[in-house]
C-alpha atoms as a PDB file:
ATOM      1  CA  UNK A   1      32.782 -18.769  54.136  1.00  0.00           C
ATOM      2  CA  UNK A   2      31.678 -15.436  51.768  1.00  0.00           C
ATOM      3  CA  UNK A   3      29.461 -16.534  48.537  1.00  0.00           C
ATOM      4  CA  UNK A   4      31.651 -15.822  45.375  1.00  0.00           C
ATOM      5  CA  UNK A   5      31.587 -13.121  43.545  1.00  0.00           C
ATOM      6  CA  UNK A   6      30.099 -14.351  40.164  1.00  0.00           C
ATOM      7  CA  UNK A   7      29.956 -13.430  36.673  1.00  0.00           C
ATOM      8  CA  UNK A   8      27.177 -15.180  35.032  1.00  0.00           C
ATOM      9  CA  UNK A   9      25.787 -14.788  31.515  1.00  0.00           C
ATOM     10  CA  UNK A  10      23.522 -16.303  28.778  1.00  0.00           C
ATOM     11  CA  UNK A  11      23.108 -15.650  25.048  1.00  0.00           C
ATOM     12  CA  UNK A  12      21.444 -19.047  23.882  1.00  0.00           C
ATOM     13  CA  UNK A  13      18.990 -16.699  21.866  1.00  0.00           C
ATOM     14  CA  UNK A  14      19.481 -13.294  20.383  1.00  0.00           C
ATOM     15  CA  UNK A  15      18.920 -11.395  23.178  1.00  0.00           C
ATOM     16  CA  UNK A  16      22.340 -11.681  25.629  1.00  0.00           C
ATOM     17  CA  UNK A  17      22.137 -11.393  29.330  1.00  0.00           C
ATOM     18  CA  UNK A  18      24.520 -10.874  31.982  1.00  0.00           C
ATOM     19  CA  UNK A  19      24.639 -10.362  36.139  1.00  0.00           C
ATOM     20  CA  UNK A  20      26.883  -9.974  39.043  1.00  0.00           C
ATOM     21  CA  UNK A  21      25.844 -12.611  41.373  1.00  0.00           C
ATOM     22  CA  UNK A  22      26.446 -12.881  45.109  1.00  0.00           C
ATOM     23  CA  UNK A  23      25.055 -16.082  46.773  1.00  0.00           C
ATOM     24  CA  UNK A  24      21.344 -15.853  45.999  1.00  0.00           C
ATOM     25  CA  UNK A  25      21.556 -11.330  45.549  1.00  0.00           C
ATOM     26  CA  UNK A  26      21.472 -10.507  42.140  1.00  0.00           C
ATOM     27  CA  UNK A  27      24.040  -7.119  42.420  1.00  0.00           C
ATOM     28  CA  UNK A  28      23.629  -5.969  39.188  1.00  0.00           C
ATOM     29  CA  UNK A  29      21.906  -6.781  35.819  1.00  0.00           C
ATOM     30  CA  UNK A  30      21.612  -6.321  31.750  1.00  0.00           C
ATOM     31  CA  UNK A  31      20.402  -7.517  28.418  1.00  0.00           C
ATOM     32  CA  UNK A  32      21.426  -6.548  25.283  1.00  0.00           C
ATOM     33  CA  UNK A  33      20.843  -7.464  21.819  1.00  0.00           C
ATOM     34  CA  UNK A  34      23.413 -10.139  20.374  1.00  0.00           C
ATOM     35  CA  UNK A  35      22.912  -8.913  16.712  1.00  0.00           C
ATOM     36  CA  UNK A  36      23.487  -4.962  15.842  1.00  0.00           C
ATOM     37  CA  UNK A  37      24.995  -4.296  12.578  1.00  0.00           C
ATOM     38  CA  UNK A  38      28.314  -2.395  13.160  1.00  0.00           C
ATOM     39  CA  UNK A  39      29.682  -4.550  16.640  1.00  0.00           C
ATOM     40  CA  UNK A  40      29.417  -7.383  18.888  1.00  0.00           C
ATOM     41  CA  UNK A  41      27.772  -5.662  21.704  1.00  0.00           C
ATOM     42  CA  UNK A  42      27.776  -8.497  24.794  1.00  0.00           C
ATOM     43  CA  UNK A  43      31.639  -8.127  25.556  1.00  0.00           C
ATOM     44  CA  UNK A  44      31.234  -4.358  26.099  1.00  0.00           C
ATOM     45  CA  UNK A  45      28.197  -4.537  28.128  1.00  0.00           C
ATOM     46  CA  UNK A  46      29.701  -6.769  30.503  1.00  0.00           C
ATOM     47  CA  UNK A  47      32.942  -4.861  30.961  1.00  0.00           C
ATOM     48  CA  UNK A  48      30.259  -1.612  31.237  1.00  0.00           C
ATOM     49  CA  UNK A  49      28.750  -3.932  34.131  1.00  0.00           C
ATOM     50  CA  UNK A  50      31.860  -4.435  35.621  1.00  0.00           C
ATOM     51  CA  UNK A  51      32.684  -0.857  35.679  1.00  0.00           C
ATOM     52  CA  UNK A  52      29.317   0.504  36.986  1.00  0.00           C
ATOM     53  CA  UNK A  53      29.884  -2.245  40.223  1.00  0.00           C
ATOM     54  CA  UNK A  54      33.347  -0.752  40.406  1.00  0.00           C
ATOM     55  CA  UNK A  55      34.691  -3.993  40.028  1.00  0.00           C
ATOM     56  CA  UNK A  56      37.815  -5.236  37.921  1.00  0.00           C
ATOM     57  CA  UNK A  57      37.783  -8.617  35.976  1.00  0.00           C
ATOM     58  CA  UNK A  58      40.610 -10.314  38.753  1.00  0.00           C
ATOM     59  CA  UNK A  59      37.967  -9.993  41.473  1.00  0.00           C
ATOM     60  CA  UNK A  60      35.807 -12.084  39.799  1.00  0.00           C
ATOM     61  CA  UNK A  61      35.540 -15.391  41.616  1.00  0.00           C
ATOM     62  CA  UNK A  62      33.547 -17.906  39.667  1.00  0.00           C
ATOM     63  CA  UNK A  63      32.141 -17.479  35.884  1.00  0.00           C
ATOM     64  CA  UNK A  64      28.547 -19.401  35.088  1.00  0.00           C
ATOM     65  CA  UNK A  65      27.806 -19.522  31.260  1.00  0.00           C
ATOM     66  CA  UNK A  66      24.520 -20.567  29.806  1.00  0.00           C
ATOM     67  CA  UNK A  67      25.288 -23.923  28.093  1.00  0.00           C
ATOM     68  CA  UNK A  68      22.666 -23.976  25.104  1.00  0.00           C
ATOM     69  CA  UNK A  69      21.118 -25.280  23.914  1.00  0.00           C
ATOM     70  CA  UNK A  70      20.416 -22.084  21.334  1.00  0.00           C
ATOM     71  CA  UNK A  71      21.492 -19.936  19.040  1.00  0.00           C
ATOM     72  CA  UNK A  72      25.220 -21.293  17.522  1.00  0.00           C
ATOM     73  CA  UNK A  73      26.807 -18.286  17.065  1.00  0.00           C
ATOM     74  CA  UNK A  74      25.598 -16.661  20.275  1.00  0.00           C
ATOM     75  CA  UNK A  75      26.461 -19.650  22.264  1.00  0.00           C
ATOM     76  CA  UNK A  76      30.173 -19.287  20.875  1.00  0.00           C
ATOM     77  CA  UNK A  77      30.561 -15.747  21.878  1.00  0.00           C
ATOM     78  CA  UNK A  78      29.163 -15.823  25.336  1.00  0.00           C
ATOM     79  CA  UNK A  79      31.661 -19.112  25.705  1.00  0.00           C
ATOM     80  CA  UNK A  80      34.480 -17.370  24.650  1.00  0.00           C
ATOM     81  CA  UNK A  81      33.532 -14.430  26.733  1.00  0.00           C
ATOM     82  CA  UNK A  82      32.775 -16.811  29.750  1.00  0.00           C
ATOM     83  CA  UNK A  83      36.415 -18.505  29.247  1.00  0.00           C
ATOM     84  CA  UNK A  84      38.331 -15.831  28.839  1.00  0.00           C
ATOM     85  CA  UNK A  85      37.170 -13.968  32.151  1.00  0.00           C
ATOM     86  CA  UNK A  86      37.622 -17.406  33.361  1.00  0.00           C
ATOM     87  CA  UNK A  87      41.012 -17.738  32.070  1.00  0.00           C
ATOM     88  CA  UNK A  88      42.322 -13.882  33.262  1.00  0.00           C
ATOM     89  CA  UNK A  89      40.305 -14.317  37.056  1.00  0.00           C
ATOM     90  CA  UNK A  90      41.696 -17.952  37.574  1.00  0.00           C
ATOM     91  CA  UNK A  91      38.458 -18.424  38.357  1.00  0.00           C
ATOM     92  CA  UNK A  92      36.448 -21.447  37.973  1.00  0.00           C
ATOM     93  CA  UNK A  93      33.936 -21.589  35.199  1.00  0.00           C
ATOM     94  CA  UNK A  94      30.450 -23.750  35.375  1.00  0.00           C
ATOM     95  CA  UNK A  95      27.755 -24.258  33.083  1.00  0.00           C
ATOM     96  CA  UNK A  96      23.997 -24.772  33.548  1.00  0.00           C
ATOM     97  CA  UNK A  97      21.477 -24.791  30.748  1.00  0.00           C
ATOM     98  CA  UNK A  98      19.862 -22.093  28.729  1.00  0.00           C
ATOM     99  CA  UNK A  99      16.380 -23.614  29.574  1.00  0.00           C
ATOM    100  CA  UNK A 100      16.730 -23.845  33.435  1.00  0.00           C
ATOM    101  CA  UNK A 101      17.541 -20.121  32.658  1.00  0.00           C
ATOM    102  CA  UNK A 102      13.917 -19.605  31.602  1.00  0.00           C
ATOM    103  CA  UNK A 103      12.469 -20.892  34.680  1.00  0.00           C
ATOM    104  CA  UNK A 104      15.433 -19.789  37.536  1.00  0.00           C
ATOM    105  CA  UNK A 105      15.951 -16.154  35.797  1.00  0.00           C
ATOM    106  CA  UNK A 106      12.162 -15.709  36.192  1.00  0.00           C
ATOM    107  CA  UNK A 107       9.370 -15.053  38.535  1.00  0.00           C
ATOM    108  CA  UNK A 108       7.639 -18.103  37.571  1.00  0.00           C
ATOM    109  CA  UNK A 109      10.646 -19.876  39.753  1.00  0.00           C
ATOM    110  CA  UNK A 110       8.849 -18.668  42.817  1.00  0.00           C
ATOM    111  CA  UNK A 111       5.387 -21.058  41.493  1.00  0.00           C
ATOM    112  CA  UNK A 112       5.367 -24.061  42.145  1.00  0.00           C
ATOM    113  CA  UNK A 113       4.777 -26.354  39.703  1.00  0.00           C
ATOM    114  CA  UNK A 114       5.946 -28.165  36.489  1.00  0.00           C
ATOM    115  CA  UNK A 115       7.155 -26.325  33.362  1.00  0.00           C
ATOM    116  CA  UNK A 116       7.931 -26.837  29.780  1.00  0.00           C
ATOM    117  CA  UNK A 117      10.719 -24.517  28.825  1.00  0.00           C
ATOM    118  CA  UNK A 118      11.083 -24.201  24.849  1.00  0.00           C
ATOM    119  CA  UNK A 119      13.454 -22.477  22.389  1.00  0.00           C
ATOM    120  CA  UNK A 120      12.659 -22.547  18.600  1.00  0.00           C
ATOM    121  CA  UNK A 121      15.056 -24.413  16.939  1.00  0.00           C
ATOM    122  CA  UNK A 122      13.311 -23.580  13.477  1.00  0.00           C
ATOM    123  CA  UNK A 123      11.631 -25.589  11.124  1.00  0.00           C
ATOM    124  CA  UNK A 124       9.567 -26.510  12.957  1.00  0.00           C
ATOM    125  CA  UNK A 125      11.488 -27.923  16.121  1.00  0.00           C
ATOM    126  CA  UNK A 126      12.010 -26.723  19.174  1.00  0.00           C
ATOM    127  CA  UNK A 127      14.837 -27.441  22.260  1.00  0.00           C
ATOM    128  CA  UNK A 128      12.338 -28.510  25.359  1.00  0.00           C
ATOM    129  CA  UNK A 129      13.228 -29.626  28.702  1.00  0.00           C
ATOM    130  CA  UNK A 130      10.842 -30.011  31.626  1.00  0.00           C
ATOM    131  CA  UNK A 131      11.271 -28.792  34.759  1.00  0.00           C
ATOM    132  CA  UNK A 132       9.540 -28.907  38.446  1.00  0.00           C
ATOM    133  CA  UNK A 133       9.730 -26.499  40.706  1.00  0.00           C
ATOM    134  CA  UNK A 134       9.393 -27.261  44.313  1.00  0.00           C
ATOM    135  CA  UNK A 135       8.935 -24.757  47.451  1.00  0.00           C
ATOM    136  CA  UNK A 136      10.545 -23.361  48.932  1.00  0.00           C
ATOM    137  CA  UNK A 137      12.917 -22.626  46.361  1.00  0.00           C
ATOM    138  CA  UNK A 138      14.091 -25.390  44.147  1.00  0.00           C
ATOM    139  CA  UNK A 139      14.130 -26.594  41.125  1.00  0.00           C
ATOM    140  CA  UNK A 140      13.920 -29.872  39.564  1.00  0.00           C
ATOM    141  CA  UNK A 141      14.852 -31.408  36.195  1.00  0.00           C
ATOM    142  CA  UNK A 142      12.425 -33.425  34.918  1.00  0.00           C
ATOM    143  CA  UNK A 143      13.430 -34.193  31.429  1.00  0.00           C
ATOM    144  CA  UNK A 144      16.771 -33.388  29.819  1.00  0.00           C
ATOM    145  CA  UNK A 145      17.041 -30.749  26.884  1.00  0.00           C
ATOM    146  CA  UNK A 146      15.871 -32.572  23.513  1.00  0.00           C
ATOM    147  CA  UNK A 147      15.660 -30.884  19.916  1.00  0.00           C
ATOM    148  CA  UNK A 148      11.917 -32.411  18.965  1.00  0.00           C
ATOM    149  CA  UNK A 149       8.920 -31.125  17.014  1.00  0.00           C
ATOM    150  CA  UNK A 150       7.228 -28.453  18.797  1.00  0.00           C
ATOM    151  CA  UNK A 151       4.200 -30.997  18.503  1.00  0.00           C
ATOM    152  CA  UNK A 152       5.770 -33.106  20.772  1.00  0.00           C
ATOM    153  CA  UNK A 153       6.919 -30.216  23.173  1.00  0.00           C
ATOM    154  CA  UNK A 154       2.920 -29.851  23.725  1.00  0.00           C
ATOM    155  CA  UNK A 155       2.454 -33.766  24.490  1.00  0.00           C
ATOM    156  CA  UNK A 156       5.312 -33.774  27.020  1.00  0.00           C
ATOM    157  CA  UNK A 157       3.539 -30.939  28.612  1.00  0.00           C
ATOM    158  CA  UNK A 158       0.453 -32.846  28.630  1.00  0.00           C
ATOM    159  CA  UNK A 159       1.809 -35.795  30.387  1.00  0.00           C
ATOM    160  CA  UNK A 160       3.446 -34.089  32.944  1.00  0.00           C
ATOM    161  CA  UNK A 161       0.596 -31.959  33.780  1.00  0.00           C
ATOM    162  CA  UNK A 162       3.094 -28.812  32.608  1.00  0.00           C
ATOM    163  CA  UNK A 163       2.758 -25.394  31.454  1.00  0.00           C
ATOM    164  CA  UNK A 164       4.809 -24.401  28.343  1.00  0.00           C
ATOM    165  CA  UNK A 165       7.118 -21.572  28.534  1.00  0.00           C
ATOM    166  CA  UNK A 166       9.338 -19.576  26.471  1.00  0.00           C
ATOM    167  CA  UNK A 167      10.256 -16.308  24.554  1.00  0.00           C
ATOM    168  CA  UNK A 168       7.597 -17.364  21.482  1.00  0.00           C
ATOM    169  CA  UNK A 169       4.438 -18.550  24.131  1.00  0.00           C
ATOM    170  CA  UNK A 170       1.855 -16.072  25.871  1.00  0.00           C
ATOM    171  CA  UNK A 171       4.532 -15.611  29.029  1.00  0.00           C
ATOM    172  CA  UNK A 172       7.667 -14.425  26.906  1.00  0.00           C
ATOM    173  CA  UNK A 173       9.649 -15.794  29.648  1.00  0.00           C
ATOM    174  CA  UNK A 174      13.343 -15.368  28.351  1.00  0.00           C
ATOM    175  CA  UNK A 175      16.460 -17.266  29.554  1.00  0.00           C
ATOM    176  CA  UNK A 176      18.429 -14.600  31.840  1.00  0.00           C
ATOM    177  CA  UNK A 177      22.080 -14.901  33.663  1.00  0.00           C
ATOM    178  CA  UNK A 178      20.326 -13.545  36.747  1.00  0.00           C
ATOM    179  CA  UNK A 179      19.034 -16.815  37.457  1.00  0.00           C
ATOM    180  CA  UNK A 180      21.911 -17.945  38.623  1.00  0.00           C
ATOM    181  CA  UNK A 181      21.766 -16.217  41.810  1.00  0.00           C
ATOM    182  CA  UNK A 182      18.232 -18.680  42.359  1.00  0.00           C
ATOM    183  CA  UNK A 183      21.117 -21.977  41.601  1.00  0.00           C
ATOM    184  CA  UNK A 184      23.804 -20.689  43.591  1.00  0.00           C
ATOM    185  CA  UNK A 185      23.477 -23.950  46.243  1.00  0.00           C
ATOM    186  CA  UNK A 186      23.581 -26.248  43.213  1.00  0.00           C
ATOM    187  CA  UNK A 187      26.278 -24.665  41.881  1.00  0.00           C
ATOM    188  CA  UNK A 188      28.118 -25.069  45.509  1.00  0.00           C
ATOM    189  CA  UNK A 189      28.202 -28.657  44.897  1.00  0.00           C
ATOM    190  CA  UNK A 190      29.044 -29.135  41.082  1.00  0.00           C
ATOM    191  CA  UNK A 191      32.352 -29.430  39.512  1.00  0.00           C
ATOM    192  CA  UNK A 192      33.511 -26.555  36.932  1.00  0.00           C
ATOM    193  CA  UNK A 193      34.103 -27.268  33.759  1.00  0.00           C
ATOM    194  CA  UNK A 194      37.500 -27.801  31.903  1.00  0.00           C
ATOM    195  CA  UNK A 195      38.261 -24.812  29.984  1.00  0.00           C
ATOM    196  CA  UNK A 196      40.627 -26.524  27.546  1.00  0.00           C
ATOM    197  CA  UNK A 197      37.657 -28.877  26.503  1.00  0.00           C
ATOM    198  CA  UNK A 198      34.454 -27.697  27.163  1.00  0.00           C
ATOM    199  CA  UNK A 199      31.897 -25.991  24.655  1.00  0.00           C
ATOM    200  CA  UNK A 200      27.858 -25.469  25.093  1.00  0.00           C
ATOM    201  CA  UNK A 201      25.424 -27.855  23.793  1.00  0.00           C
ATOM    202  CA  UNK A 202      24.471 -26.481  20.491  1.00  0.00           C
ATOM    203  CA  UNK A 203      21.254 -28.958  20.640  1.00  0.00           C
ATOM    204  CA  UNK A 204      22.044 -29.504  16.510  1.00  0.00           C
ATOM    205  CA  UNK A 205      24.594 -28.685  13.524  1.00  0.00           C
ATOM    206  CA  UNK A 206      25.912 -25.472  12.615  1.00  0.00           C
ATOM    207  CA  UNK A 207      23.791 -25.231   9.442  1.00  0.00           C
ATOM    208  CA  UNK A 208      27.050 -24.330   7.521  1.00  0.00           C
ATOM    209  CA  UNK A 209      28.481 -27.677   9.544  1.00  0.00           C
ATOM    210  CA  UNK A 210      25.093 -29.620   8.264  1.00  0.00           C
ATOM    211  CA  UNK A 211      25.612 -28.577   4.793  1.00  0.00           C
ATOM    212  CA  UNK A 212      29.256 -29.627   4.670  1.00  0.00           C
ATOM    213  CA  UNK A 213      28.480 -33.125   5.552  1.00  0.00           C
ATOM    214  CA  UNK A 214      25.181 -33.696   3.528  1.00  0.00           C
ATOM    215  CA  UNK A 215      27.785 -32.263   1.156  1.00  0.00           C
ATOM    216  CA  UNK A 216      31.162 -34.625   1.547  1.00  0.00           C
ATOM    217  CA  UNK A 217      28.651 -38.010   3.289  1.00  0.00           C
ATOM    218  CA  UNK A 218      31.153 -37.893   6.316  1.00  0.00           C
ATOM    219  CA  UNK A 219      31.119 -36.064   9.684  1.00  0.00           C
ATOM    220  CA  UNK A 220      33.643 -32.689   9.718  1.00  0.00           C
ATOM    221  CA  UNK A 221      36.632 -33.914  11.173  1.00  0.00           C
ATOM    222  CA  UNK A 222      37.656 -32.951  14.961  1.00  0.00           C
ATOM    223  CA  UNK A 223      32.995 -32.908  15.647  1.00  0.00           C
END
């Protein structure tokens, strides 16, 4: 049985990232900016993507979308992106998370070792989930993603004997869609995702969403 042919993509920061996956070859790549001031500019780059592998949105035969947590409105458009080349391929759409991004869509997934992978979630907080990664090609979640100070990012680290990564430390590891192609046998045995239902993990409130309720003392209806 041939790998699929897979779409994957990430914007849980502002910096989006796409790939054309097959089994563990990464076929093509890109990263682009999610905030310029005249466009969205992730849509475009992917069907650019598409058009430099010479190959049409039908053939695609499995979408993977970073999950989040990160960036709200980024994490909406790459959904809606992911879903709707879902939606037009019939093709099966699965998620993974934004931070396993950081380690599997890097070098540093070919070290073995254990790994704090951060986002800042502002003010102080950060989204942090630890990860091990085991030869000869693995990799392990250790911890779950958690919004928690960034203080507390650096004791989990401690404990676990873990190095801290992320866009904002000394490695400027981001999360990037290629990783994918390092997940592919994980993915093999997962179940997609329901595309009437699901959404990425946003790891907190829309700040307009946070305000409304500190606002009204009640949670927005249909959250």
């Amino acid at each position: 049985m041939n790998d699929p042919l897979t779409l994957a993509l990430d914007a849980s920061t502002y910096s989006g990232t796409a790939a054309l996956v097959r089994g563990s070859a990464v076929l093509m790549e890109l990263d682009v900016p999610m905030r310029t001031p005249d466009r969205e500019s992730l849509l475009p780059a992917i069907a650019s993507l598409l058009d430099r592998a010479h190959v049409t949105p039908r053939e695609i035969e499995r979408v993977v979308c970073g999950a989040g947590p990160g960036s709200f409105t980024s994490l909406r458009i790459a959904a809606a992106i992911a879903k709707g080349v879902a939606l037009g391929a019939a093709a099966p759409l699965f998620a993974v998370s934004s931070l396993l991004l950081i380690i599997a869509g890097n070098d540093i997934a070919a070290e073995p070792g254990r790994y704090v992978a951060i986002l800042d979630a502002l003010r102080g907080d950060v989204f942090a989930a630890a990860f091990e990664v085991r030869p000869p090609a693995s990799v392990i979640e250790l911890c779950p993603a958690t919004l928690m100070p960034r203080v507390d990012a650096q004791a989990l680290a401690l404990r676990l004997s873990a190095c801290v990564v992320g866009p904002d430390q000394e490695s400027r590891l981001m999360p990037h869609a290629r990783g994918v192609a390092r997940l592919h046998n994980t993915l093999d045995n997962a179940a997609p995702e329901d595309l009437a239902l699901w959404e990425p993990s946003y790891g907190r409130l829309a700040e307009a969403q946070a305000r409304w309720e500190r606002e009204h003392g009640r949670p927005l209806a249909g959250t």
